[in-house]
C-alpha atoms as a PDB file:
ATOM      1  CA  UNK A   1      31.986  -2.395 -35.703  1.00  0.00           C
ATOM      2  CA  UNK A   2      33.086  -2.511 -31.749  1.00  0.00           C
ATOM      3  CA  UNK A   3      34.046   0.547 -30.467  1.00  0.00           C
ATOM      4  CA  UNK A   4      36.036   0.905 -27.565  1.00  0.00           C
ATOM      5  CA  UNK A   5      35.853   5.028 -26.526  1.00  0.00           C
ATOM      6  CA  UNK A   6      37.394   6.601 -23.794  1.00  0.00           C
ATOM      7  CA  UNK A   7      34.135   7.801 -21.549  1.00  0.00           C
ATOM      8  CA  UNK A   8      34.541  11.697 -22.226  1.00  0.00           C
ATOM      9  CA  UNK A   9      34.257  10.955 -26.097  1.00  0.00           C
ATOM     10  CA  UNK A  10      31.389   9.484 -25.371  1.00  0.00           C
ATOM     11  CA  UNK A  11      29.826  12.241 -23.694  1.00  0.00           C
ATOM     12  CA  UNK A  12      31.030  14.336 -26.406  1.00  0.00           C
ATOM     13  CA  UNK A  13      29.775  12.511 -28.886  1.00  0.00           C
ATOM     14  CA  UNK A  14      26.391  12.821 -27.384  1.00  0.00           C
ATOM     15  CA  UNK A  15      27.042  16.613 -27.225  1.00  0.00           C
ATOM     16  CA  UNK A  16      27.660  16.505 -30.917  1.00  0.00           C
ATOM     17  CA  UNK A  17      24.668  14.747 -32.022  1.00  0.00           C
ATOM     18  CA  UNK A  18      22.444  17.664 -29.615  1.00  0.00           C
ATOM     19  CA  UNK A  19      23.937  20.141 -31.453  1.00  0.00           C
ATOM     20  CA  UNK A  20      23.584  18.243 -34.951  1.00  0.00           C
ATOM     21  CA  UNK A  21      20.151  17.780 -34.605  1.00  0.00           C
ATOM     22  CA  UNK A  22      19.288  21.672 -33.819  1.00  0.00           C
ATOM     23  CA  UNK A  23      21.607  22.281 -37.112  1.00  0.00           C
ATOM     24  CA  UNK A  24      19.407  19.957 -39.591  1.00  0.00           C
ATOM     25  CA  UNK A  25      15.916  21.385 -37.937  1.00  0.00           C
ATOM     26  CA  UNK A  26      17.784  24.582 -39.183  1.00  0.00           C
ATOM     27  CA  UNK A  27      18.060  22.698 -43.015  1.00  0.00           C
ATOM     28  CA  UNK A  28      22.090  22.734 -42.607  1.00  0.00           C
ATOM     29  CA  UNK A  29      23.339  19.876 -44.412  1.00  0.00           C
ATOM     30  CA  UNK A  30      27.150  20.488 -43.451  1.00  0.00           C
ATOM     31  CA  UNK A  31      29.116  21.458 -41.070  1.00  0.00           C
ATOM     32  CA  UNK A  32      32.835  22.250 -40.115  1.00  0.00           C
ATOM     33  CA  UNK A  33      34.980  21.079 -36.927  1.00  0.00           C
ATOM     34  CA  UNK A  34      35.426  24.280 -36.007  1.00  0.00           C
ATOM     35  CA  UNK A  35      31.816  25.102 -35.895  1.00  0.00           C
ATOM     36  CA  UNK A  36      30.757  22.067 -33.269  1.00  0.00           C
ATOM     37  CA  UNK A  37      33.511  23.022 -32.091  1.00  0.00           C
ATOM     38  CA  UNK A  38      32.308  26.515 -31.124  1.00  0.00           C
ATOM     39  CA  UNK A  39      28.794  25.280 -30.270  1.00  0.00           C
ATOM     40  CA  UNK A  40      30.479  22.715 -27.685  1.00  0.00           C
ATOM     41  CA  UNK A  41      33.132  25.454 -26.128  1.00  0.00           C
ATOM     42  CA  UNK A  42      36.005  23.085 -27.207  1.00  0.00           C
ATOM     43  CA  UNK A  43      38.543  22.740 -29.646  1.00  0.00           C
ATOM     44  CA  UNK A  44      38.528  21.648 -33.535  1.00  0.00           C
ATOM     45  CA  UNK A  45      41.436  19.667 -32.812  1.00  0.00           C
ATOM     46  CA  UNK A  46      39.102  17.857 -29.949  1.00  0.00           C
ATOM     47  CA  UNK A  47      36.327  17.347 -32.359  1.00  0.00           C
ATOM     48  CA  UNK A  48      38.863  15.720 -35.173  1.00  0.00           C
ATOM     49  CA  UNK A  49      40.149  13.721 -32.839  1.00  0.00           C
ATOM     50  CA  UNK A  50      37.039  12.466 -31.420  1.00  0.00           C
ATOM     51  CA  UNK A  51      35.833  11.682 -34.729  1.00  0.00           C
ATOM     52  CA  UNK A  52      38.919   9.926 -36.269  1.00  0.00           C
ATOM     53  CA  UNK A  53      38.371   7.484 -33.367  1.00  0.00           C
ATOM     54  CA  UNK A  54      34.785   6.179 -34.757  1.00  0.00           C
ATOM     55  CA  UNK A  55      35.977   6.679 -38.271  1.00  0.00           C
ATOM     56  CA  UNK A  56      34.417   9.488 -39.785  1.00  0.00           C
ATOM     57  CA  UNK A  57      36.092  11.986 -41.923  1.00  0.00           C
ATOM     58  CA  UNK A  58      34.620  14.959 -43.535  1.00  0.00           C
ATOM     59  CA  UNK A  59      35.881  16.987 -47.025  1.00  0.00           C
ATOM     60  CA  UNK A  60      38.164  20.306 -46.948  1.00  0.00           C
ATOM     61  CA  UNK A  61      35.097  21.584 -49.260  1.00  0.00           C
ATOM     62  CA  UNK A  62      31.825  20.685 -47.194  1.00  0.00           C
ATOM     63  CA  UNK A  63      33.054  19.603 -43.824  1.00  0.00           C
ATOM     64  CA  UNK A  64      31.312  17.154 -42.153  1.00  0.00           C
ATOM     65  CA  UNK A  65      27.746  15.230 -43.446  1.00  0.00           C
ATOM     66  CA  UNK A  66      25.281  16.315 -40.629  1.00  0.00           C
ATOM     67  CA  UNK A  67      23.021  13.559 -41.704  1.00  0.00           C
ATOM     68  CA  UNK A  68      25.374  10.993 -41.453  1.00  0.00           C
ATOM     69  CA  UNK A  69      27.023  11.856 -38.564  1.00  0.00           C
ATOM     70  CA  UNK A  70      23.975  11.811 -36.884  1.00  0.00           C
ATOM     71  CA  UNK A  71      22.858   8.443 -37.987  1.00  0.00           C
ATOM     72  CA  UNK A  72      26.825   6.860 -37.043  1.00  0.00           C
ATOM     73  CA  UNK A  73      26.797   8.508 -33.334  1.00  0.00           C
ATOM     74  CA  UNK A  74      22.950   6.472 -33.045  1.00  0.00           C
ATOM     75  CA  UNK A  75      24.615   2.938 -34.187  1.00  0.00           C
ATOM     76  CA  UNK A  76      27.839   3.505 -31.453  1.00  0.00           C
ATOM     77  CA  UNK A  77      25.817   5.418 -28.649  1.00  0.00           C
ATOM     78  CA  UNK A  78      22.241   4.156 -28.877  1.00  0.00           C
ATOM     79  CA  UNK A  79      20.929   0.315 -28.750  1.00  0.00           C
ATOM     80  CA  UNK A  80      19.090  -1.022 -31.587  1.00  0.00           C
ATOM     81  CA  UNK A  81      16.201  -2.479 -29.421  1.00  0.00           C
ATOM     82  CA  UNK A  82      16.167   0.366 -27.096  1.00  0.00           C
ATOM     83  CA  UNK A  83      16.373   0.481 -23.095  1.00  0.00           C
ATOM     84  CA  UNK A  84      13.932   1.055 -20.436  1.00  0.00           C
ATOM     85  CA  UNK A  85      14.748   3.734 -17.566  1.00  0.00           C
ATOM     86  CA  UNK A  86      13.310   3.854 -14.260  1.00  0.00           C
ATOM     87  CA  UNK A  87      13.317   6.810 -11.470  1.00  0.00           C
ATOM     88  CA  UNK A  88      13.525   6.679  -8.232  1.00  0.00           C
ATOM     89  CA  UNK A  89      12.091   8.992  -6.427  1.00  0.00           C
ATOM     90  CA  UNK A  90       9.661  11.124  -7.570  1.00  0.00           C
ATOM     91  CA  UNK A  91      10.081  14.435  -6.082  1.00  0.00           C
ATOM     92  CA  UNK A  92      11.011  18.092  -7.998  1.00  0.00           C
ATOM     93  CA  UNK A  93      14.248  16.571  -9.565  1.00  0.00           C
ATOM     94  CA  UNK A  94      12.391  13.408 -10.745  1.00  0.00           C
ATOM     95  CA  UNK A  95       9.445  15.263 -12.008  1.00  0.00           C
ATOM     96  CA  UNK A  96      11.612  17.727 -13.613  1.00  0.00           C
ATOM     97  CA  UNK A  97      13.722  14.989 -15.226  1.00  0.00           C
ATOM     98  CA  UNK A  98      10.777  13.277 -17.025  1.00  0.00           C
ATOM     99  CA  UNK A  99       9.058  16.546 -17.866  1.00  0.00           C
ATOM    100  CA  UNK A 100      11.983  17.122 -20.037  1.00  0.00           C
ATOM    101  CA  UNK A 101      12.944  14.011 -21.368  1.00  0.00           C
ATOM    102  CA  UNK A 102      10.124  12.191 -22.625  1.00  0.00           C
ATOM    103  CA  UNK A 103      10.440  12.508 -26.133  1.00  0.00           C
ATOM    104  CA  UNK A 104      13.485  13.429 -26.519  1.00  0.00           C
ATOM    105  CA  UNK A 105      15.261  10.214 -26.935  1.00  0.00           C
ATOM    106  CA  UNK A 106      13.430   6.766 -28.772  1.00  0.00           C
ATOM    107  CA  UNK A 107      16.078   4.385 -27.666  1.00  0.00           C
ATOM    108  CA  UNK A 108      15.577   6.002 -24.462  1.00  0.00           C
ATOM    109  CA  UNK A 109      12.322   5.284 -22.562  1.00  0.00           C
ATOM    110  CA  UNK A 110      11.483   6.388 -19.400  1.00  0.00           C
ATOM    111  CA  UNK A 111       8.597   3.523 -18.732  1.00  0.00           C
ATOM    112  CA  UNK A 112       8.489   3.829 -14.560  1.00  0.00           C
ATOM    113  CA  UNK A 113       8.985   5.636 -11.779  1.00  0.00           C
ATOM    114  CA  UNK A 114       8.765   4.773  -7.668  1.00  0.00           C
ATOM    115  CA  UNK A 115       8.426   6.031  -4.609  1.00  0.00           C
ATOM    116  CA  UNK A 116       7.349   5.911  -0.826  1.00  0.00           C
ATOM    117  CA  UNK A 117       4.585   8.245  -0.540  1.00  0.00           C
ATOM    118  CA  UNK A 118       1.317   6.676  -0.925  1.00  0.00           C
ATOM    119  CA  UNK A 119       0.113  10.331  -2.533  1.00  0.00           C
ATOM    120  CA  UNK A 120       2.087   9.731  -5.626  1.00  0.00           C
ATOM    121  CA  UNK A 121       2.010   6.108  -5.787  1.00  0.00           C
ATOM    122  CA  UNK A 122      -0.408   5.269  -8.675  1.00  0.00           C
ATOM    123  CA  UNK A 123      -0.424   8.968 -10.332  1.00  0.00           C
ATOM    124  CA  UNK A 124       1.031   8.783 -13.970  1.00  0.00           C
ATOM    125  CA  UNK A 125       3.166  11.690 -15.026  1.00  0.00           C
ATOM    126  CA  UNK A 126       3.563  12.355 -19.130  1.00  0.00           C
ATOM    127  CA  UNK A 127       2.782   9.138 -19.012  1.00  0.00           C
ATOM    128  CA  UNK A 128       4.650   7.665 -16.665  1.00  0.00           C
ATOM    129  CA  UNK A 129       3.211   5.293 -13.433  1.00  0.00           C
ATOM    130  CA  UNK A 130       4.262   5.976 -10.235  1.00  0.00           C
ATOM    131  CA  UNK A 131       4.623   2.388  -8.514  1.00  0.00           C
ATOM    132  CA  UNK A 132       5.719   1.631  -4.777  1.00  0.00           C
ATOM    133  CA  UNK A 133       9.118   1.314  -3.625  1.00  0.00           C
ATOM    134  CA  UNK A 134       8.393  -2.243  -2.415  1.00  0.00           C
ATOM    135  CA  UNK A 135       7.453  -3.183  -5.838  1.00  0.00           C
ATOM    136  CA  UNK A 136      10.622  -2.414  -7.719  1.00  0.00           C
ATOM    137  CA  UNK A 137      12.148  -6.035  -7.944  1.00  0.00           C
ATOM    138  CA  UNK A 138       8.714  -6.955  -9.969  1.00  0.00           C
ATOM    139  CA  UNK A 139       8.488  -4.084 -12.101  1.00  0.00           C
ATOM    140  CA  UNK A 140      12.012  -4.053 -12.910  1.00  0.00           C
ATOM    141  CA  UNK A 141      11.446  -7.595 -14.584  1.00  0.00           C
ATOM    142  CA  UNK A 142       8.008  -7.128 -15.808  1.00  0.00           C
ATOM    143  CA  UNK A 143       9.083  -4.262 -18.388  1.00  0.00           C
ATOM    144  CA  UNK A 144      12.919  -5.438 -18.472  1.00  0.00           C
ATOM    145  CA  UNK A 145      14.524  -1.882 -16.758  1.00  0.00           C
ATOM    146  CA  UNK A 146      17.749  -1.724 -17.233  1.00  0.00           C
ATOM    147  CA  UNK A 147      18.870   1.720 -16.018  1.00  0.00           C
ATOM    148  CA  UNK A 148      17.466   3.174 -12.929  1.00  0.00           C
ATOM    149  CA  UNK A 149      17.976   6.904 -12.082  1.00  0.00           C
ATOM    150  CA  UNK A 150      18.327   7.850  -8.107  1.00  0.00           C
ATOM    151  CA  UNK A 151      17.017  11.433  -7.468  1.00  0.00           C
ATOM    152  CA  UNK A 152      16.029  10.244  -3.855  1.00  0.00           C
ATOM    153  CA  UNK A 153      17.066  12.007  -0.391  1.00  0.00           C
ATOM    154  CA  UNK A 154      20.801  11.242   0.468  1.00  0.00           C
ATOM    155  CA  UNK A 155      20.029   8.878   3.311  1.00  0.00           C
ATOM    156  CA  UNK A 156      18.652   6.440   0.897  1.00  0.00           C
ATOM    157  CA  UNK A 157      21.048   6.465  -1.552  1.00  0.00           C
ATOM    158  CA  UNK A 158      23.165   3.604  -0.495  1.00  0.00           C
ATOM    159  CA  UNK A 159      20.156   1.372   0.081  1.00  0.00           C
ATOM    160  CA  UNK A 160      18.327   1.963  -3.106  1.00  0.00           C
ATOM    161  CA  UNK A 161      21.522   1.617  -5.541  1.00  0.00           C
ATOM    162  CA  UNK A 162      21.405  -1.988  -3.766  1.00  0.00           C
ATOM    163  CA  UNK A 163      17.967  -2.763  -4.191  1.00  0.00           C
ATOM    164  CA  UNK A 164      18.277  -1.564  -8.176  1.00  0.00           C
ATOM    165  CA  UNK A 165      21.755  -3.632  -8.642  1.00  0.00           C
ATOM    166  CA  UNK A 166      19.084  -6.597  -6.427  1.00  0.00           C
ATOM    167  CA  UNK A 167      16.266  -6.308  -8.882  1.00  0.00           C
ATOM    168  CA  UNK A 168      18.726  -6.542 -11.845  1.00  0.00           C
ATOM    169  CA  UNK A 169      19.933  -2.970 -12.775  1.00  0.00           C
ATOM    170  CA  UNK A 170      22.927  -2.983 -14.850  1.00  0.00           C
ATOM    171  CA  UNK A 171      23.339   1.021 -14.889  1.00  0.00           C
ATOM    172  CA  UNK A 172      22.388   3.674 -12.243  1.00  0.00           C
ATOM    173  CA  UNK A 173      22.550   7.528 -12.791  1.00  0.00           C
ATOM    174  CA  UNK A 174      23.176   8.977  -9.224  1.00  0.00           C
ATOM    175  CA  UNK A 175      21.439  12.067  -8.829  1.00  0.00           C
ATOM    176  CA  UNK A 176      22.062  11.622  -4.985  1.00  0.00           C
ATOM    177  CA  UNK A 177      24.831  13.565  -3.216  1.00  0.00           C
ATOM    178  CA  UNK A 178      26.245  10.735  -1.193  1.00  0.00           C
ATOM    179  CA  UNK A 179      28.610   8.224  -3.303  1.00  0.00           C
ATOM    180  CA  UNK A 180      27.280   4.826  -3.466  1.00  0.00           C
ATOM    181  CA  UNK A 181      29.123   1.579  -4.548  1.00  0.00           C
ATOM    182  CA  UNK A 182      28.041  -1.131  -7.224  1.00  0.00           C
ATOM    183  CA  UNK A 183      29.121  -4.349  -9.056  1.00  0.00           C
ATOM    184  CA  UNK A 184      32.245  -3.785 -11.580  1.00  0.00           C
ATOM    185  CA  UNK A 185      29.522  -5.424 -14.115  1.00  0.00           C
ATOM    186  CA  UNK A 186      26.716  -2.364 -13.313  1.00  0.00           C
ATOM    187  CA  UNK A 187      27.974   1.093 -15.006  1.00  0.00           C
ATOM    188  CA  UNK A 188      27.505   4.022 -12.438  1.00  0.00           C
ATOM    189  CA  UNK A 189      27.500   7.930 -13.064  1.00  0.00           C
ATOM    190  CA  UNK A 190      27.223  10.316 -10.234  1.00  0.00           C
ATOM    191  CA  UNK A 191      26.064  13.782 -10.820  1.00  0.00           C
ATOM    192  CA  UNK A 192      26.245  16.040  -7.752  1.00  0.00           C
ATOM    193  CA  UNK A 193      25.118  19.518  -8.686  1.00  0.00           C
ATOM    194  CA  UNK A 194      26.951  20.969  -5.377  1.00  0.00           C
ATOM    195  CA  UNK A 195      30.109  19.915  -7.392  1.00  0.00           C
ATOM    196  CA  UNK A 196      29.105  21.596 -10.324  1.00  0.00           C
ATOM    197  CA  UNK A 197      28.123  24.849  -9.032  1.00  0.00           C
ATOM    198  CA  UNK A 198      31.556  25.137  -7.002  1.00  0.00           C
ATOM    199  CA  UNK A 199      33.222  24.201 -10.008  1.00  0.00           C
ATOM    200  CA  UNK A 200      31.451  27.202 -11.830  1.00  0.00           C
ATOM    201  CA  UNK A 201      32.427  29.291  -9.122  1.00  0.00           C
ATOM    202  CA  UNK A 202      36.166  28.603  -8.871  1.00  0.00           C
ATOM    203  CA  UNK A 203      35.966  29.724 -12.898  1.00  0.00           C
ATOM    204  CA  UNK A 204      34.105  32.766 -11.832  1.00  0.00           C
ATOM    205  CA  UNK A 205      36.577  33.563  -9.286  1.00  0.00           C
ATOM    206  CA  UNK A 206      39.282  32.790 -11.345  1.00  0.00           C
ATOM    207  CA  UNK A 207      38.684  35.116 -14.399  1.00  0.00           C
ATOM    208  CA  UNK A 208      37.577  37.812 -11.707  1.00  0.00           C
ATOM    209  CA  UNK A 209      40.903  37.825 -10.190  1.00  0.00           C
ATOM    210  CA  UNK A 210      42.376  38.147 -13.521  1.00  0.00           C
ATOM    211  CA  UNK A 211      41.011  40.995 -14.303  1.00  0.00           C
ATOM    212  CA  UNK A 212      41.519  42.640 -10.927  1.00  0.00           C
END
């Protein structure tokens, strides 16, 4: 089946199966709407919704098949042959990022990373080579990359989302500050932690001044 999902399901939807896994490590075999929905900080209604779109019901006696669910949100989220991730840029942030993500994800594999410094270029990190910058275009095709992840200084931003989208990249994760422009056929998602934070701290500010 083709599913055609509004982008915040699908970050929900990932969401759900986080939280689904940690429940059947636990040995829970069920669960309720209203109890992803209290993991997740969001409503039941939400949850329903979200999974009436992909067309999975649960019982009013059991609630919802963790098993299952888990194994539907793989076939719509992940691919069945798997995808190849690069980073770019290999400083704390892409360190960090592979530190905690190798392993977590199969269909997911972090298989390169690249930089400018000729101190990390040829170091492997959890497994991970470290090639030059200049290199990309060959790499890219040699273990058929398809998403590339920019934690690079904002200067270079602009100029490395062009050399990925070059080399063949049809999705880039921006971990940059500075907005950068692609194709309409190359999926981009910017993350800008200043953002986030300030978002955090209009909330803060917001329940302060109610109870003031």
């Amino acid at each position: 089946m083709k599913y055609n999902l509004p982008h915040k399901t699908i970050e929900r939807l990932s969401q759900y199966r986080r939280a689904l896994l940690i429940c059947l490590e636990k040995g829970q075999t069920h669960i309720y709407s209203h109890e992803i929905a209290r993991i997740q900080h969001i409503t039941a209604v939400q949850v329903r919704r979200d999974l009436m779109l992909i067309g999975y019901t649960g019982t009013l006696r059991k609630g919802y098949n963790v098993k299952e669910l888990i194994e539907l949100i793989g076939e719509i989220i992940d691919s069945s042959e798997g995808i190849n991730v690069a980073i770019v840029g290999m400083g704390n942030l892409g360190r960090a990022l592979i530190n905690y993500f190798i392993g977590k994800r199969s269909h997911l594999r972090i298989v390169a990373s690249f930089d400018i410094n000729p101190d990390k270029i040829g170091n492997t990190m959890s497994g991970v080579p470290c090639f030059s910058i200049d290199d990309l275009p060959q790499i890219v095709k040699e273990k058929n990359i398809r998403i590339g992840i920019m934690t690079v200084p904002a200067e270079f931003a602009s100029q490395t989302a062009d050399l990925l989208v070059k080399s063949g990249i049809k999705g880039i994760l921006n971990y940059t500050p500075k907005p950068v422009n692609v194709p309409d056929d190359v999926y981009l998602e910017e993350y800008d932690m200043i953002t986030s934070l300030e978002k955090v701290a209009f909330y803060v500010k917001l329940n302060e001044q109610k109870i003031v």
